[in-house]
Protein backbone atom coordinates (compact mmCIF):
# COMPACT_ATOMS: atom_id res chain seq x y z
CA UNK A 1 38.50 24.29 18.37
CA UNK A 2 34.89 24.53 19.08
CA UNK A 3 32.41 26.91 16.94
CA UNK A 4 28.83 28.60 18.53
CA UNK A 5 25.95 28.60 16.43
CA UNK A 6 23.10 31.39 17.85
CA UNK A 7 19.77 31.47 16.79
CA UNK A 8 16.76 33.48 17.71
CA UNK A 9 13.11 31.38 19.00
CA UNK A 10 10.33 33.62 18.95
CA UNK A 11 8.53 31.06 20.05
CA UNK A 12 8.56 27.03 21.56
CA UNK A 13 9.59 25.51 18.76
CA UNK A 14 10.84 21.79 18.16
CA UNK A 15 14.81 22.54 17.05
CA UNK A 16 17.50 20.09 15.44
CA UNK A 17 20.81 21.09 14.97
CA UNK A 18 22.71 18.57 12.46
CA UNK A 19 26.35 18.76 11.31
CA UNK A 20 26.82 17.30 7.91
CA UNK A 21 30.30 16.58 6.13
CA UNK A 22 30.94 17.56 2.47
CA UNK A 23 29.79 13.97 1.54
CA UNK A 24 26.32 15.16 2.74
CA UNK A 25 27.10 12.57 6.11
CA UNK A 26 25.23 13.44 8.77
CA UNK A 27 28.54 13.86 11.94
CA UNK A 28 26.76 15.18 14.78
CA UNK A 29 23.66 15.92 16.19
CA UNK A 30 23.48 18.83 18.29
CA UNK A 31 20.05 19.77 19.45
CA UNK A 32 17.02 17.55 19.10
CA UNK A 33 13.78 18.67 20.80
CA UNK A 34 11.74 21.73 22.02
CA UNK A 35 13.38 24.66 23.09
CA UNK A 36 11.91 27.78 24.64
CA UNK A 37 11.46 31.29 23.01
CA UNK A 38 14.85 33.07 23.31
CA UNK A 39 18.46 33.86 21.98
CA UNK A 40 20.04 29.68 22.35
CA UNK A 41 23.73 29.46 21.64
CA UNK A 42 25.20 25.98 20.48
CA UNK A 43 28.67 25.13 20.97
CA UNK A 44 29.81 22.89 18.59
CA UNK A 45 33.15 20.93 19.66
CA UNK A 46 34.36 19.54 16.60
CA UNK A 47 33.96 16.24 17.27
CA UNK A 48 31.42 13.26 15.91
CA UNK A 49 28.49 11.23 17.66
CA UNK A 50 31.12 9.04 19.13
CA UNK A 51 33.32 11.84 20.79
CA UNK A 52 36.06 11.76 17.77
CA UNK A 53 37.76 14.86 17.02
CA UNK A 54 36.83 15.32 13.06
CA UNK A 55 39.38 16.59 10.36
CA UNK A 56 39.93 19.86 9.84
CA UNK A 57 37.84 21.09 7.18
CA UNK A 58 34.69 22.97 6.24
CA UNK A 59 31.26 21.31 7.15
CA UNK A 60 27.56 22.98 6.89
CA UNK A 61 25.59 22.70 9.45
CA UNK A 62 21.39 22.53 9.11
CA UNK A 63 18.90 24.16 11.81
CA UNK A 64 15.25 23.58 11.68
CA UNK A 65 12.82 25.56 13.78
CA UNK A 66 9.20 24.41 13.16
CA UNK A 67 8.56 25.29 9.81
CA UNK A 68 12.08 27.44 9.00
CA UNK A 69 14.66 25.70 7.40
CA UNK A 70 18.86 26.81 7.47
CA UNK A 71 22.09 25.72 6.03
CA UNK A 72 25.35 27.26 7.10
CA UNK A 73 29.38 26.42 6.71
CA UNK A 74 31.30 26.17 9.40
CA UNK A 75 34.92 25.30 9.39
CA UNK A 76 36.75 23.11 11.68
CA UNK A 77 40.69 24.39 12.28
């Protein structure tokens, strides 16, 4: 299954979007650069940096928007 993370620019802002394991292993990258001010949604489709469909399982996922920091769950069915 694949899981959409939304978040809110109120301005250009550099953005990365990492997927971590439990292990605190960084899996995916899913946004690296500047994105414009608006509502983004970012489908995450369980799989790693090399296309591999990951285990079932929770993961957190870490956005940073200039300054602002966030870490989330996410689980992987």
């Amino acid at each position: 299954g694949s899981t959409e993370i939304a978040f809110n620019l109120k301005s250009i802002q550099p953005v990365s979007v990492q997927v971590y394991n439990l292990k605190g292993q960084k899996v995916r990258t899913l946004v690296n650069g500047k994105m414009s001010a608006q509502l983004h949604n970012v489908t995450f489709d369980g799989k790693d940096e090399n296309g591999k469909i990951l285990p079932a399982g929770m993961y957190l996922y870490r956005l940073t928007a200039g300054n602002t920091v966030e870490s989330r769950k996410l689980v992987i069915k």
